[in-house]
Protein backbone atom coordinates (compact mmCIF):
# COMPACT_ATOMS: atom_id res chain seq x y z
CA UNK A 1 9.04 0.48 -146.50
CA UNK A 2 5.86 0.69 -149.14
CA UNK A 3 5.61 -2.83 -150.55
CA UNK A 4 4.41 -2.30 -153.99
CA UNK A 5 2.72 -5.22 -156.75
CA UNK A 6 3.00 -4.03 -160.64
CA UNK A 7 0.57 -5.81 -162.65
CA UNK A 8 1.20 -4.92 -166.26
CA UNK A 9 1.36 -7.56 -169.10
CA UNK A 10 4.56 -6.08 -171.00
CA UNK A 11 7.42 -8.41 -169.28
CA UNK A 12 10.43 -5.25 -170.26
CA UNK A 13 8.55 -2.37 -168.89
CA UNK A 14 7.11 -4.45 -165.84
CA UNK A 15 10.96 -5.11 -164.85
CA UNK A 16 12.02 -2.19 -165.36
CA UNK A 17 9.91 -0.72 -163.47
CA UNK A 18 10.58 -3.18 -160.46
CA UNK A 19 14.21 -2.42 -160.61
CA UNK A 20 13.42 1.47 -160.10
CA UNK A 21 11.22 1.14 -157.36
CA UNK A 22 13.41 -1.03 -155.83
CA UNK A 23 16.70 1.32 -156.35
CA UNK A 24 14.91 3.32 -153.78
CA UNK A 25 14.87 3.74 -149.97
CA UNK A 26 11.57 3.43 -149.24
CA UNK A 27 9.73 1.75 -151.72
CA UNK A 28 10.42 -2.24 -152.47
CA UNK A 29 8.33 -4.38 -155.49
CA UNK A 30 8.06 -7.55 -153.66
CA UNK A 31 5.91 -9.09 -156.62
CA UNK A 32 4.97 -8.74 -160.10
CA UNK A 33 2.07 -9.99 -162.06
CA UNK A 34 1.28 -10.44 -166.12
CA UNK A 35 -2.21 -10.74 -166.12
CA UNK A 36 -5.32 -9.90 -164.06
CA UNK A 37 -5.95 -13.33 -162.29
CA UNK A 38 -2.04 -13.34 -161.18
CA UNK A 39 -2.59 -9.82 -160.19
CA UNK A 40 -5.59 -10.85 -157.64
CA UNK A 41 -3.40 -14.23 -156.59
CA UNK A 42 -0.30 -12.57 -155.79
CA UNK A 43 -2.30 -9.91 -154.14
CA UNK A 44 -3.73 -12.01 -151.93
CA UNK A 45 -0.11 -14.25 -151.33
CA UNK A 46 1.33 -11.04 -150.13
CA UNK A 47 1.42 -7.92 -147.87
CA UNK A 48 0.83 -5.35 -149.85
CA UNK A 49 0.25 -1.44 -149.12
CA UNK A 50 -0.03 0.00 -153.34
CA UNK A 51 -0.64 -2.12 -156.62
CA UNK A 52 0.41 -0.51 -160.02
CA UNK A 53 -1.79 -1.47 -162.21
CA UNK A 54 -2.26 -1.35 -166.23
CA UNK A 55 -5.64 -0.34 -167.48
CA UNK A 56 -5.26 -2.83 -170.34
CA UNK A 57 -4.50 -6.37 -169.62
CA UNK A 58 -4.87 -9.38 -171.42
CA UNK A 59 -7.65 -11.13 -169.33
CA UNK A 60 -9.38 -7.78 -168.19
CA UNK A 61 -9.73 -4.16 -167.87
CA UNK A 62 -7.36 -2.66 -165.07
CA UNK A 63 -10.47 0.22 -165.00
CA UNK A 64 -13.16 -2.75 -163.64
CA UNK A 65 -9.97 -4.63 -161.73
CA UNK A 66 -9.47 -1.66 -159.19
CA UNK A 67 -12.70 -2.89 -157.35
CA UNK A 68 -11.43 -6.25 -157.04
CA UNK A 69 -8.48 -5.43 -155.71
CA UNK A 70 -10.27 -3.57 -153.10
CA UNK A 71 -12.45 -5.74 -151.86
CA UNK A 72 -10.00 -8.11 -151.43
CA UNK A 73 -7.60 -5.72 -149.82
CA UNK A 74 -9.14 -2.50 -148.50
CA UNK A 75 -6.11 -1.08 -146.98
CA UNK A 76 -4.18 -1.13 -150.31
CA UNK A 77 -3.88 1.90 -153.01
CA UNK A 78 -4.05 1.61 -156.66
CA UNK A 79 -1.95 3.69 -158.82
CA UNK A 80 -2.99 3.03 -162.63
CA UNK A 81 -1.08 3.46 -165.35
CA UNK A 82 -2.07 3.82 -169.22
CA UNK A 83 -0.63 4.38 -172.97
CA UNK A 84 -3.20 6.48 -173.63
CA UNK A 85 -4.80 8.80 -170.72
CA UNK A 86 -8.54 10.11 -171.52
CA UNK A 87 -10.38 11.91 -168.92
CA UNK A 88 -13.22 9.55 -168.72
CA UNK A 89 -11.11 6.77 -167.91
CA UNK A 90 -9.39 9.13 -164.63
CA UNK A 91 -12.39 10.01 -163.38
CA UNK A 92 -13.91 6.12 -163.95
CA UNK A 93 -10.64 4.65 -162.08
CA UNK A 94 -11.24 7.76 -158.80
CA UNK A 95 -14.88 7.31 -158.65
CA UNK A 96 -13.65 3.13 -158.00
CA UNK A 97 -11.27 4.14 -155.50
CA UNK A 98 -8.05 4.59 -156.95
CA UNK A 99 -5.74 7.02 -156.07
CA UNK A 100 -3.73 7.89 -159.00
CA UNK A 101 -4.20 7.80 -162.64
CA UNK A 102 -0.78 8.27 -164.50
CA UNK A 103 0.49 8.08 -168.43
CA UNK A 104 3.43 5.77 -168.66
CA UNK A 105 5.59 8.49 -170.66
CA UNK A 106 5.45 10.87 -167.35
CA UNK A 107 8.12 10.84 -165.71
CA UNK A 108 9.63 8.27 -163.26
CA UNK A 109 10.11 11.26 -160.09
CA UNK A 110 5.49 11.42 -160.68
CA UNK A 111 5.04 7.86 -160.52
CA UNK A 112 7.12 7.03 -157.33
CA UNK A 113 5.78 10.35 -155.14
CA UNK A 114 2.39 9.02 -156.34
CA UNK A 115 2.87 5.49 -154.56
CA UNK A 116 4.31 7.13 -151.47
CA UNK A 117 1.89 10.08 -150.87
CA UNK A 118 -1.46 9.25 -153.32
CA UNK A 119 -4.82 8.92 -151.45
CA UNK A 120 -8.58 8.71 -152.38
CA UNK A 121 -8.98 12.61 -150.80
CA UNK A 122 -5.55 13.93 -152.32
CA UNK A 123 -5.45 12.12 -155.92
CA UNK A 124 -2.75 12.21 -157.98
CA UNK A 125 -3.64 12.88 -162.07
CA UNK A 126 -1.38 12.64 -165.64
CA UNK A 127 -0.14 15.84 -166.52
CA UNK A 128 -1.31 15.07 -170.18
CA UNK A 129 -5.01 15.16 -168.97
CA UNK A 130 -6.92 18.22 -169.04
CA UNK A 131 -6.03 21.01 -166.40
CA UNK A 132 -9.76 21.79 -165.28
CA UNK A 133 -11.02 19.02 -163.01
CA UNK A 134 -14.87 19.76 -164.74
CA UNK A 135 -13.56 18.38 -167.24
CA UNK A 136 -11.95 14.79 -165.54
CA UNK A 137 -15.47 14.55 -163.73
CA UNK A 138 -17.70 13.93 -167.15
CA UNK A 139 -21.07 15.64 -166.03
CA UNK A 140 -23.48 17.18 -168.15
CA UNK A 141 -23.93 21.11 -168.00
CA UNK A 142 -27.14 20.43 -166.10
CA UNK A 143 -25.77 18.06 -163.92
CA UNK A 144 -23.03 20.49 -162.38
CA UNK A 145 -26.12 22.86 -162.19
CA UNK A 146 -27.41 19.87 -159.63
CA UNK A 147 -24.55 19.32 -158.22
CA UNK A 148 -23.68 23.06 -157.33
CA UNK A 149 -27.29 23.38 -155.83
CA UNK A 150 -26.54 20.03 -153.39
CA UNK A 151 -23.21 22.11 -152.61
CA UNK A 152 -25.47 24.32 -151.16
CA UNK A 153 -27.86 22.64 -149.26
CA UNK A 154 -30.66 22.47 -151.53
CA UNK A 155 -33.24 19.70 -151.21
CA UNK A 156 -34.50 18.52 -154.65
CA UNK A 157 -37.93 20.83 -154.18
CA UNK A 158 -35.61 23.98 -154.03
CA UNK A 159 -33.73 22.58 -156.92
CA UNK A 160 -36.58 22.05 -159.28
CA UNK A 161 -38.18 25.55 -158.43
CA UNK A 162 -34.29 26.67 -158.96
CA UNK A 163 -33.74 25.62 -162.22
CA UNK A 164 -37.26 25.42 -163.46
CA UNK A 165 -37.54 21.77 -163.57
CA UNK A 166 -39.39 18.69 -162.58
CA UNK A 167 -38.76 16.98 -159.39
CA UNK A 168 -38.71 13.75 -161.57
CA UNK A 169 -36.15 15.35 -163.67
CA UNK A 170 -34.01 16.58 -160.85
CA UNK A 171 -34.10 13.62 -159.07
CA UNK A 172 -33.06 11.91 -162.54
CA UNK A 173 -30.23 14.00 -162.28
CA UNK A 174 -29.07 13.18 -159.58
CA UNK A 175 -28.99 9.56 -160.09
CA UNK A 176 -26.61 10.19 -162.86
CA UNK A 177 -24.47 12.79 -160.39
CA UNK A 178 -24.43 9.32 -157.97
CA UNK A 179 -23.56 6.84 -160.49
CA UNK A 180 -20.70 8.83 -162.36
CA UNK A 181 -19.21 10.23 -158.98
CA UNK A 182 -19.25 6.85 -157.41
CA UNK A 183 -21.39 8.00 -154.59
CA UNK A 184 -24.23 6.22 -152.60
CA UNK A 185 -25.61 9.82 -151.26
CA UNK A 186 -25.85 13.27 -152.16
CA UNK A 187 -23.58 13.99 -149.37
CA UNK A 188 -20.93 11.48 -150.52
CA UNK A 189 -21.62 13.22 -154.12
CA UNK A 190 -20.67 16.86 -152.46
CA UNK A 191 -17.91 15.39 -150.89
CA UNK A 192 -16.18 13.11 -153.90
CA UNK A 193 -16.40 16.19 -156.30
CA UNK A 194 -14.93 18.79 -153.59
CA UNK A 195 -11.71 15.97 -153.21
CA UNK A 196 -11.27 16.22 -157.02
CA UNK A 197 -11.06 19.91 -156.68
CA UNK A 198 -14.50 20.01 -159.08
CA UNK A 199 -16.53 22.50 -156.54
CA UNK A 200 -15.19 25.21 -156.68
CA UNK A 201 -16.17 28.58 -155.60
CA UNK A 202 -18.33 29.50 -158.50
CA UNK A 203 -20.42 26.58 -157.74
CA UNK A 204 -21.07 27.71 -153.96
């Protein structure tokens, strides 16, 4: 049984949404939260294996929440939800661990085979975001440039001769590929874009 918490501040959908998941066989919402604080306590009060969670709450952002919830419970996936899906906000909520970033308007069938089968390496995304992953993961033009030469195995020398730049520049670069990937190496950096399907094999 996958023991689910929905934090989401509209009281209707948030029980309606319990009722579903618990109509099924294998999936049981043992608690339900309003805000972002009750979210964290009830977390914490109980075993949990996914949290749904709204990106806009009334004492936080679900976006920032996702690695609080993490910290406090490692184990645990976090499917988000949101009104309105943009791009930037998928790729902020993967690069903080979630697994799922989903439109409430999708359908119910997407939202429950996200909590069962979602993970950090096989992410589920709203079919109202755009179909190319480049565009989910916001880099610049010169950044994929970077990030295809790492895919390689080129050291930042090779990639400043490569694309006829500065070491200082490239290096630049890829402390922006780091920070927007949610990476703390260039091999976690490879690795994170490859799981979102963004290397692919144009960029080596």
């Amino acid at each position: 049984m996958i023991k689910v918490l929905v934090v989401d501040d509209h009281r209707v959908f948030t029980e309606l949404l319990s009722l579903a998941l618990d109509a099924t066989a294998d999936i049981a919402c043992v608690a339900t939260a309003t805000t972002a604080a009750e979210g964290l306590a009830k977390l914490a009060a109980y075993e949990i294996d996914v949290v749904v969670l709204d990106v806009r709450l009334p004492d936080g952002d679900g976006l920032q929440l996702v690695h609080s919830l993490l910290a406090l419970r490692p184990s645990c996936r976090v499917v988000l939800l949101t009104a309105h899906p943009r791009a930037d906000h998928a790729a902020t909520a993967l690069a903080a661990g979630a697994v799922a970033f989903l439109a409430k308007d999708e359908r119910l069938d997407d939202l429950l085979a996200a909590v069962r089968s979602a993970s950090t390496t096989r992410p589920v995304l709203s079919r109202t975001l755009p179909a190319s992953p480049h565009e989910v993961v916001d880099l610049t033009p010169r950044e994929w440039d970077v990030l295809g030469a790492l895919s390689r195995g080129r050291a930042a020398a090779e990639i400043a001769d490569e694309l006829d730049l500065s070491q200082h520049t490239v290096r630049d670069h890829i402390k922006g590929l780091l920070r927007k990937l949610g990476a703390r190496s260039q091999l976690e950096a490879v690795a994170r874009a490859r799981e979102l399907g963004a290397l692919d094999s144009s960029l080596g």
